[in-house]
PDB file of N, CA and C in Angstrom:
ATOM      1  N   UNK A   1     142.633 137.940  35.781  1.00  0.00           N
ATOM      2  CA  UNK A   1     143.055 136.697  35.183  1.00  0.00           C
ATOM      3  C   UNK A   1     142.454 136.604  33.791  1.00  0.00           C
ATOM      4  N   UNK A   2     143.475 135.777  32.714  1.00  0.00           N
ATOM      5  CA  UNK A   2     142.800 136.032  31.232  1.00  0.00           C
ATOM      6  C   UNK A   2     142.954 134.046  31.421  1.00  0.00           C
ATOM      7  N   UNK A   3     141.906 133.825  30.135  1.00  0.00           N
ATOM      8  CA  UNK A   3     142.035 132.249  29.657  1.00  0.00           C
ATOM      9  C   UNK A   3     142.823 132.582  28.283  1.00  0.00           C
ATOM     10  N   UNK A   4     143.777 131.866  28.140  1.00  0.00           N
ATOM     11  CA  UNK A   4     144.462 132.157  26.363  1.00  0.00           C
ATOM     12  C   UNK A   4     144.544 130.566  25.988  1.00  0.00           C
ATOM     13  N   UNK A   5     144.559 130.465  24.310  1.00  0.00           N
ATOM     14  CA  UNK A   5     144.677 128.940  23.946  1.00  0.00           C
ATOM     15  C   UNK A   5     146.411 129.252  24.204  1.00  0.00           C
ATOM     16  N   UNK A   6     146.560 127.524  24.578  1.00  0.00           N
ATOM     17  CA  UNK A   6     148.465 128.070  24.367  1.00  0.00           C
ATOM     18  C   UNK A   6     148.758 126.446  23.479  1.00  0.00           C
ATOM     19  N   UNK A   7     150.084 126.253  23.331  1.00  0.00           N
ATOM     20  CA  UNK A   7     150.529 124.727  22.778  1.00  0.00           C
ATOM     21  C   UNK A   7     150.268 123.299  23.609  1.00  0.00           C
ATOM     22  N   UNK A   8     149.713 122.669  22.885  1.00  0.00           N
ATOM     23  CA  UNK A   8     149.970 121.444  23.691  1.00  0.00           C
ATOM     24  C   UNK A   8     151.569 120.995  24.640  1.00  0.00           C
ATOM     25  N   UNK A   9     152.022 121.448  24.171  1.00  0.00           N
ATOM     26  CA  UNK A   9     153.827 121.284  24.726  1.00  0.00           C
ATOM     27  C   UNK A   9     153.882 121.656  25.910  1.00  0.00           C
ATOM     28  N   UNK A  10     153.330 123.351  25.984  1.00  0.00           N
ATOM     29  CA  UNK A  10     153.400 123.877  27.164  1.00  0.00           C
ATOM     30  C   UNK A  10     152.878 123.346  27.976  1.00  0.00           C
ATOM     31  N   UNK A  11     152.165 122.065  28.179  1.00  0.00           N
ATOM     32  CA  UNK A  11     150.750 121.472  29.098  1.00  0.00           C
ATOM     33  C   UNK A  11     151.984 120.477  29.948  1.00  0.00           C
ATOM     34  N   UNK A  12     153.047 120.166  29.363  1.00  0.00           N
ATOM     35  CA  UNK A  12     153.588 118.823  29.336  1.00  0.00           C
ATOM     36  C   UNK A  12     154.117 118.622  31.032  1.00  0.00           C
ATOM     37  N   UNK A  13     154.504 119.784  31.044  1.00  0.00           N
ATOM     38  CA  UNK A  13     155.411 120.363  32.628  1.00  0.00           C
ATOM     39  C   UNK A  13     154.277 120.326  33.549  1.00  0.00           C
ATOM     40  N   UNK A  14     153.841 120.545  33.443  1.00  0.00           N
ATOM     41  CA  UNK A  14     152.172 120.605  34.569  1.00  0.00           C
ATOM     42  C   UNK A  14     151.544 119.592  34.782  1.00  0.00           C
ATOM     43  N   UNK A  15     151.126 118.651  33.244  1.00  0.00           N
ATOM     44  CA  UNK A  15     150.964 117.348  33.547  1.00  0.00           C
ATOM     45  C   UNK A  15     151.870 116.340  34.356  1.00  0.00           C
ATOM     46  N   UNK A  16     152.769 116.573  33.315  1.00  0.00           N
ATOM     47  CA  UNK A  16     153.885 115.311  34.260  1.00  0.00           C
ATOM     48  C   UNK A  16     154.287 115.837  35.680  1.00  0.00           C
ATOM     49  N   UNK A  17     154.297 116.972  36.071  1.00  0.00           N
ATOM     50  CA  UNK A  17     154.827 117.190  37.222  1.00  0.00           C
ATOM     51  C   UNK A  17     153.842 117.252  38.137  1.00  0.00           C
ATOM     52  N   UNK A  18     152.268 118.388  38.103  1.00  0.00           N
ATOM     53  CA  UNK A  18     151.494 118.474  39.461  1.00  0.00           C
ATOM     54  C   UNK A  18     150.233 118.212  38.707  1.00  0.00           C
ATOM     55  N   UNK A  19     150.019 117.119  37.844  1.00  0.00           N
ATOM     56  CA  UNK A  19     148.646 116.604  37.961  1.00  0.00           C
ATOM     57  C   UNK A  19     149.129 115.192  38.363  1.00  0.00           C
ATOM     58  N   UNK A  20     147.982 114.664  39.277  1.00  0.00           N
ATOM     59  CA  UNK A  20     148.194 113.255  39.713  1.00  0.00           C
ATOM     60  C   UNK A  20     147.902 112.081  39.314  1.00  0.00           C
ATOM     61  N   UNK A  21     147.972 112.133  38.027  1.00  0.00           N
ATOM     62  CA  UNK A  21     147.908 110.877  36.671  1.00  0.00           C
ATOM     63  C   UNK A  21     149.482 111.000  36.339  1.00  0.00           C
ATOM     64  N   UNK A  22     150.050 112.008  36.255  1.00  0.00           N
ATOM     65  CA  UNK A  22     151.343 111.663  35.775  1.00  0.00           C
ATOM     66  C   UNK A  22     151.650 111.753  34.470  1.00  0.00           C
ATOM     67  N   UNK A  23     150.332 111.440  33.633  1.00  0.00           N
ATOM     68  CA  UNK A  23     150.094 110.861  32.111  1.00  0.00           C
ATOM     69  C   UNK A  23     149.861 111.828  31.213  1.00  0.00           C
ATOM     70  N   UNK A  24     150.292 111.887  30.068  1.00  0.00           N
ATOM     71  CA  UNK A  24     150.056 112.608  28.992  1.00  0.00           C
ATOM     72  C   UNK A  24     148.465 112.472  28.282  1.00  0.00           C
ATOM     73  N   UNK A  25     147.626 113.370  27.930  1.00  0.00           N
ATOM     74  CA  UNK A  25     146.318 112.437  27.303  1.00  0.00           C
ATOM     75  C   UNK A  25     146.428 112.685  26.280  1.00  0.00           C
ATOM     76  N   UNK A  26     145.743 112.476  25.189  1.00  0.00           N
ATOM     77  CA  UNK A  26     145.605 112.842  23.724  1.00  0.00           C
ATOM     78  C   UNK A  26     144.876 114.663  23.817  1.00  0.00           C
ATOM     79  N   UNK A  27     145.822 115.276  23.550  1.00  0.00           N
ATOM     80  CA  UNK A  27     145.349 116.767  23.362  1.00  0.00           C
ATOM     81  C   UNK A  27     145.019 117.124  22.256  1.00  0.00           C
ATOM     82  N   UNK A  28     143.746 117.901  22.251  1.00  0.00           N
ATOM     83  CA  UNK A  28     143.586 118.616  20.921  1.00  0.00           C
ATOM     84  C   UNK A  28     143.301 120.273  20.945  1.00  0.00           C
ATOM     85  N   UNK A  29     142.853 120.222  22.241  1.00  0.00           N
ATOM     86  CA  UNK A  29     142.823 121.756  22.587  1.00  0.00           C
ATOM     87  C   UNK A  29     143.204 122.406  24.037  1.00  0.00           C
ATOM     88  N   UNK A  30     144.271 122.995  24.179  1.00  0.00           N
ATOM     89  CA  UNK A  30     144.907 123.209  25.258  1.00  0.00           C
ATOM     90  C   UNK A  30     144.872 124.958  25.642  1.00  0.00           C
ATOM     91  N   UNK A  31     144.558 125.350  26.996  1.00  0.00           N
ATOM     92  CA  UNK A  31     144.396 126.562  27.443  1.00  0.00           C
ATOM     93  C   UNK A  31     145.254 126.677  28.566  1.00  0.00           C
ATOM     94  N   UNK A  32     145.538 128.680  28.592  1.00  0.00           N
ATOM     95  CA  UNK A  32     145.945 128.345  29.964  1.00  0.00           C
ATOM     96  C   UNK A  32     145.544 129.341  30.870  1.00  0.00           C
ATOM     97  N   UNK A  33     145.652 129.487  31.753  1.00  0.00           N
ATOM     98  CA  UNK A  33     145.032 130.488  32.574  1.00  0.00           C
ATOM     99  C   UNK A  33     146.224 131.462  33.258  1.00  0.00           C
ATOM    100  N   UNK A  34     146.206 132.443  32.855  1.00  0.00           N
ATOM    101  CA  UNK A  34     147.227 133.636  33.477  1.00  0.00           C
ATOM    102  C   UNK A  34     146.834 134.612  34.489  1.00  0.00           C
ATOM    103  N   UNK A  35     147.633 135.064  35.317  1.00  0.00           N
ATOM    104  CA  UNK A  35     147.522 136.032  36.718  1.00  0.00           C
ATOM    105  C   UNK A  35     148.824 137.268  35.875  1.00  0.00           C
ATOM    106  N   UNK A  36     148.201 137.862  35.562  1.00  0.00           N
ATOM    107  CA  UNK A  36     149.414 139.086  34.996  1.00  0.00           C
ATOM    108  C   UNK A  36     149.932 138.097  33.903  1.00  0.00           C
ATOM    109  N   UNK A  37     151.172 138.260  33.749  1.00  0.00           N
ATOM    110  CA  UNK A  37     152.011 137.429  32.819  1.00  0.00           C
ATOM    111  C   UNK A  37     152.747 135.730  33.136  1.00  0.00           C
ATOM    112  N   UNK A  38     152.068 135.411  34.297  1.00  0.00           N
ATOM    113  CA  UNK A  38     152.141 133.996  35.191  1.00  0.00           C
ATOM    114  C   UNK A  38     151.016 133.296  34.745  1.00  0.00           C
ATOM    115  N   UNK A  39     151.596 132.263  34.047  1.00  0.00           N
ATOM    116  CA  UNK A  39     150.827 130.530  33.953  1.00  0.00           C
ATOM    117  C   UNK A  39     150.859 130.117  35.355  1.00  0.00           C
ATOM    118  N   UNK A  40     148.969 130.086  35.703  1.00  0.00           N
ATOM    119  CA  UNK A  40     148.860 129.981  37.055  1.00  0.00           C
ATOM    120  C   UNK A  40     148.182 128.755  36.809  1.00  0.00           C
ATOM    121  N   UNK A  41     147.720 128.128  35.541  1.00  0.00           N
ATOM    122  CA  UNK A  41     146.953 126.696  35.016  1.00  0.00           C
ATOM    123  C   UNK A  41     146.081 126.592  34.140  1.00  0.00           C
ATOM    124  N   UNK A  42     146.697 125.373  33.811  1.00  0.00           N
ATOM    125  CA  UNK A  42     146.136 124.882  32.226  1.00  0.00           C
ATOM    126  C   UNK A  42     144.489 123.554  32.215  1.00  0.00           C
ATOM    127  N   UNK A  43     144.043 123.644  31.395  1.00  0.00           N
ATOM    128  CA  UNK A  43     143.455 122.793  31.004  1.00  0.00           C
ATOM    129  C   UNK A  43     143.262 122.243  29.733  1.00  0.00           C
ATOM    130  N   UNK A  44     143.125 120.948  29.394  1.00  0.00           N
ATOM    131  CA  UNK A  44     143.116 120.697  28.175  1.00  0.00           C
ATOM    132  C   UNK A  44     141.848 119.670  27.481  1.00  0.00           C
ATOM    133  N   UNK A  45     141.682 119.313  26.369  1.00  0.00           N
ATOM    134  CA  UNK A  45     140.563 118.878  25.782  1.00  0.00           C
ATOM    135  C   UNK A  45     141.300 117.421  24.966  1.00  0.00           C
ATOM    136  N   UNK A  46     140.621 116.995  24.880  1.00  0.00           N
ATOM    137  CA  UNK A  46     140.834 115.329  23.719  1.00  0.00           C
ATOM    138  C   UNK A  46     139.647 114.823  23.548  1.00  0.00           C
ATOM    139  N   UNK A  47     140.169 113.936  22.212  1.00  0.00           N
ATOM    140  CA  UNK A  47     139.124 112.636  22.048  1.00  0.00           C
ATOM    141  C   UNK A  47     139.286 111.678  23.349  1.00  0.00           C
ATOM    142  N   UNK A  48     137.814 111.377  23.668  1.00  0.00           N
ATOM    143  CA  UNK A  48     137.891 109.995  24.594  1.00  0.00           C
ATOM    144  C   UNK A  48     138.507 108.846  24.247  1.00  0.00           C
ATOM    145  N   UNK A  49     139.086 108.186  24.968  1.00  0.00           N
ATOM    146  CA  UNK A  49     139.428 106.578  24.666  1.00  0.00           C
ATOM    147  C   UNK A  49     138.815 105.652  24.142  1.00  0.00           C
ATOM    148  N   UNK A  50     137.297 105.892  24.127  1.00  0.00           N
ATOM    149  CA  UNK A  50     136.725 105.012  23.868  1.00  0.00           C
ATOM    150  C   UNK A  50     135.449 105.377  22.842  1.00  0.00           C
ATOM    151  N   UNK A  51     135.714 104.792  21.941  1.00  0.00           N
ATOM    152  CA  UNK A  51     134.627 105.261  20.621  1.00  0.00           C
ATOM    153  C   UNK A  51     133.414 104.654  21.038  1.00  0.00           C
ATOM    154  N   UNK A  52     133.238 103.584  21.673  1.00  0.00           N
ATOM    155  CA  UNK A  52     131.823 103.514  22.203  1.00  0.00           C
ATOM    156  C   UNK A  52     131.263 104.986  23.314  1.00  0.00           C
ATOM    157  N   UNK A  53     131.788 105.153  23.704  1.00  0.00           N
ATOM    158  CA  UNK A  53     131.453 106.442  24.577  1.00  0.00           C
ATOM    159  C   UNK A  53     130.778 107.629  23.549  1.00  0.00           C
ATOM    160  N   UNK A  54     132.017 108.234  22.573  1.00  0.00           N
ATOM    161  CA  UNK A  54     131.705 108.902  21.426  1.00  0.00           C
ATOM    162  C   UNK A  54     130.294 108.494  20.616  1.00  0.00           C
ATOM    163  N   UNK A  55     130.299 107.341  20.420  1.00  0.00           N
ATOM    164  CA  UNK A  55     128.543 107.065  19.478  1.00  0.00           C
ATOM    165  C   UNK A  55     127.566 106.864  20.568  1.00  0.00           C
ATOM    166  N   UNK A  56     128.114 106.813  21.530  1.00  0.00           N
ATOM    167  CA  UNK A  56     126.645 106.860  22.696  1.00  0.00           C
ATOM    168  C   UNK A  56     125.982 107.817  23.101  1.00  0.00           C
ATOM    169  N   UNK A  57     127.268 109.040  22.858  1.00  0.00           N
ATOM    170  CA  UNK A  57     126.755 110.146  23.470  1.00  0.00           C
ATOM    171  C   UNK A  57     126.079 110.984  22.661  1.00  0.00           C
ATOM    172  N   UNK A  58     126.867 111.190  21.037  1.00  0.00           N
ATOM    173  CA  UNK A  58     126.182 111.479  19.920  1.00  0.00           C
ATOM    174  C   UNK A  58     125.907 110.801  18.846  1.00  0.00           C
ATOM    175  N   UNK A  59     125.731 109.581  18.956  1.00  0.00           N
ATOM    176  CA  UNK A  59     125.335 108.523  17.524  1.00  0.00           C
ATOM    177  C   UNK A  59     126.629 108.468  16.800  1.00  0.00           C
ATOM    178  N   UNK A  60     126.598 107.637  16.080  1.00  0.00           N
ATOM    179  CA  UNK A  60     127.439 107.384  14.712  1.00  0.00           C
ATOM    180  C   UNK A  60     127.561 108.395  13.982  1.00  0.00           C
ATOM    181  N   UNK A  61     126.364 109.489  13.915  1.00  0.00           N
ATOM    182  CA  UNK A  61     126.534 110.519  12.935  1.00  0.00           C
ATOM    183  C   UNK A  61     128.026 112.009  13.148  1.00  0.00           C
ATOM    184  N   UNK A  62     127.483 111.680  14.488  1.00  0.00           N
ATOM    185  CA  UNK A  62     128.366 112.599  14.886  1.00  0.00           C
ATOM    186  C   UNK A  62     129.528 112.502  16.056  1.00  0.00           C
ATOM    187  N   UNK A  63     130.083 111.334  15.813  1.00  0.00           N
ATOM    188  CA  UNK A  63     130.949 110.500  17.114  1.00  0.00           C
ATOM    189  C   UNK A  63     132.497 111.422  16.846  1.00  0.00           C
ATOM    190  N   UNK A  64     132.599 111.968  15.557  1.00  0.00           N
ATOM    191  CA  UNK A  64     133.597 112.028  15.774  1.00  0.00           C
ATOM    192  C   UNK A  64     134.337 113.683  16.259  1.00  0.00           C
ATOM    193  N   UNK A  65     132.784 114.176  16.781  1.00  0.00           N
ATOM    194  CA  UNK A  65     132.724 115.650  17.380  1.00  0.00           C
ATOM    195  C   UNK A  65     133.152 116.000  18.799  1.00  0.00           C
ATOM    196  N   UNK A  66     133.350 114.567  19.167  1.00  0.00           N
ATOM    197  CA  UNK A  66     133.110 114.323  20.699  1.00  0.00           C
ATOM    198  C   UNK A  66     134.469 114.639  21.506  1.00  0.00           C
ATOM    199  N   UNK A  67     134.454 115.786  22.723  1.00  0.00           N
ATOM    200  CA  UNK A  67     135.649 116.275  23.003  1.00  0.00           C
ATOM    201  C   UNK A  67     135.646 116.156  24.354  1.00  0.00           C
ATOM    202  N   UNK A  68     136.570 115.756  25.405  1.00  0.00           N
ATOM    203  CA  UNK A  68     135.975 115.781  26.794  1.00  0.00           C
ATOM    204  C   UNK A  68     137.170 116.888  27.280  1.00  0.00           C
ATOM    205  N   UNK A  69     136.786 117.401  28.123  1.00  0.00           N
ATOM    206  CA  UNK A  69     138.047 117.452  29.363  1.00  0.00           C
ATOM    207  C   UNK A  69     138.807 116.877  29.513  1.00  0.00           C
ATOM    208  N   UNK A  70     139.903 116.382  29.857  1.00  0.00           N
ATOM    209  CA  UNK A  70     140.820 115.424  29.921  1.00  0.00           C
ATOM    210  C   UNK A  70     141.893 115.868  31.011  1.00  0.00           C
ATOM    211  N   UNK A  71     142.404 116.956  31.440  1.00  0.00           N
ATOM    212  CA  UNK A  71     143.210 117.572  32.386  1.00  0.00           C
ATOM    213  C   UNK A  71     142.875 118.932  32.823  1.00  0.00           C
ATOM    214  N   UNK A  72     143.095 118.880  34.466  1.00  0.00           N
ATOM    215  CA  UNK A  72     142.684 120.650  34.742  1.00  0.00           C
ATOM    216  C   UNK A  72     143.600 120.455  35.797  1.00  0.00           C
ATOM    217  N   UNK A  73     144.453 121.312  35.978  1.00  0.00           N
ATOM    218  CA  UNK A  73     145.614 121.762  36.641  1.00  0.00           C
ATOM    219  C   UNK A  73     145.567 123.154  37.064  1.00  0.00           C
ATOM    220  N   UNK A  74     146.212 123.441  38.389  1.00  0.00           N
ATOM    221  CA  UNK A  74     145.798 124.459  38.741  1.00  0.00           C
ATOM    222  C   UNK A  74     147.461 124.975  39.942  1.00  0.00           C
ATOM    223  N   UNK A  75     148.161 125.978  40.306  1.00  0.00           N
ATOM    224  CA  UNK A  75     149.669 126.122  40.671  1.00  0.00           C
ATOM    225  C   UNK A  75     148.873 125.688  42.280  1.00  0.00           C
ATOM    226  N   UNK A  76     147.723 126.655  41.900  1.00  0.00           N
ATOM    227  CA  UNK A  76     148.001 126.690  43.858  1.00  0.00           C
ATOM    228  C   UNK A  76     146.257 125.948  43.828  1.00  0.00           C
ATOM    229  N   UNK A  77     146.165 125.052  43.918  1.00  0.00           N
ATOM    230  CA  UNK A  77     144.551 124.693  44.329  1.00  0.00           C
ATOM    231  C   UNK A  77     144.139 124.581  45.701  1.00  0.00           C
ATOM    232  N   UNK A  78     144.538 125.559  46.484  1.00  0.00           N
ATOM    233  CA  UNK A  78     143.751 125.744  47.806  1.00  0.00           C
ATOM    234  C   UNK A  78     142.828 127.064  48.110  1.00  0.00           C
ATOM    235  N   UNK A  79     141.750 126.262  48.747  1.00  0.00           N
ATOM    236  CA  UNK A  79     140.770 127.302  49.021  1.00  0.00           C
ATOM    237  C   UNK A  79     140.930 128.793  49.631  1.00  0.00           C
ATOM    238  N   UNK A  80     140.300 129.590  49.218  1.00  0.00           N
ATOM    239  CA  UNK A  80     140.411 131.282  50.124  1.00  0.00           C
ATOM    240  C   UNK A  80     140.048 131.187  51.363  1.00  0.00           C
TER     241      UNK A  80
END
């Protein structure tokens, strides 16, 4: 299995369809995870919602560095 960056676009089908928010988040950095040449799942990165979160975690100086997780999707998420 490789991790590759891919488009935010490509995230869109995975989100809306088998993550269970339904919801689009603010993406800024989107990956995906491949089995051979199969998108087997993505994850993606954003700014938080909330700028108090951002200066809490790193001050004012540097709030606007602040990147969370935001979606992790996966085809088959059951255990071995």
């Amino acid at each position: 299995m490789k991790v590759l960056p891919i488009k935010s676009e490509e995230t869109y089908p995975w989100i809306l369809k088998k993550h269970y928010s339904k919801r689009l988040p603010s993406i800024s950095y989107a990956f995906g995870l491949y089995d051979e040449s199969e998108l087997v799942g993505i994850v993606t990165y954003g700014i938080p919602a909330s700028n108090n979160l951002c200066e809490g975690i790193c001050g004012k100086e540097y709030k606007e560095f602040v990147i969370e997780l935001n979606r992790l999707c996966l085809l088959n998420n059951k255990p071995n």
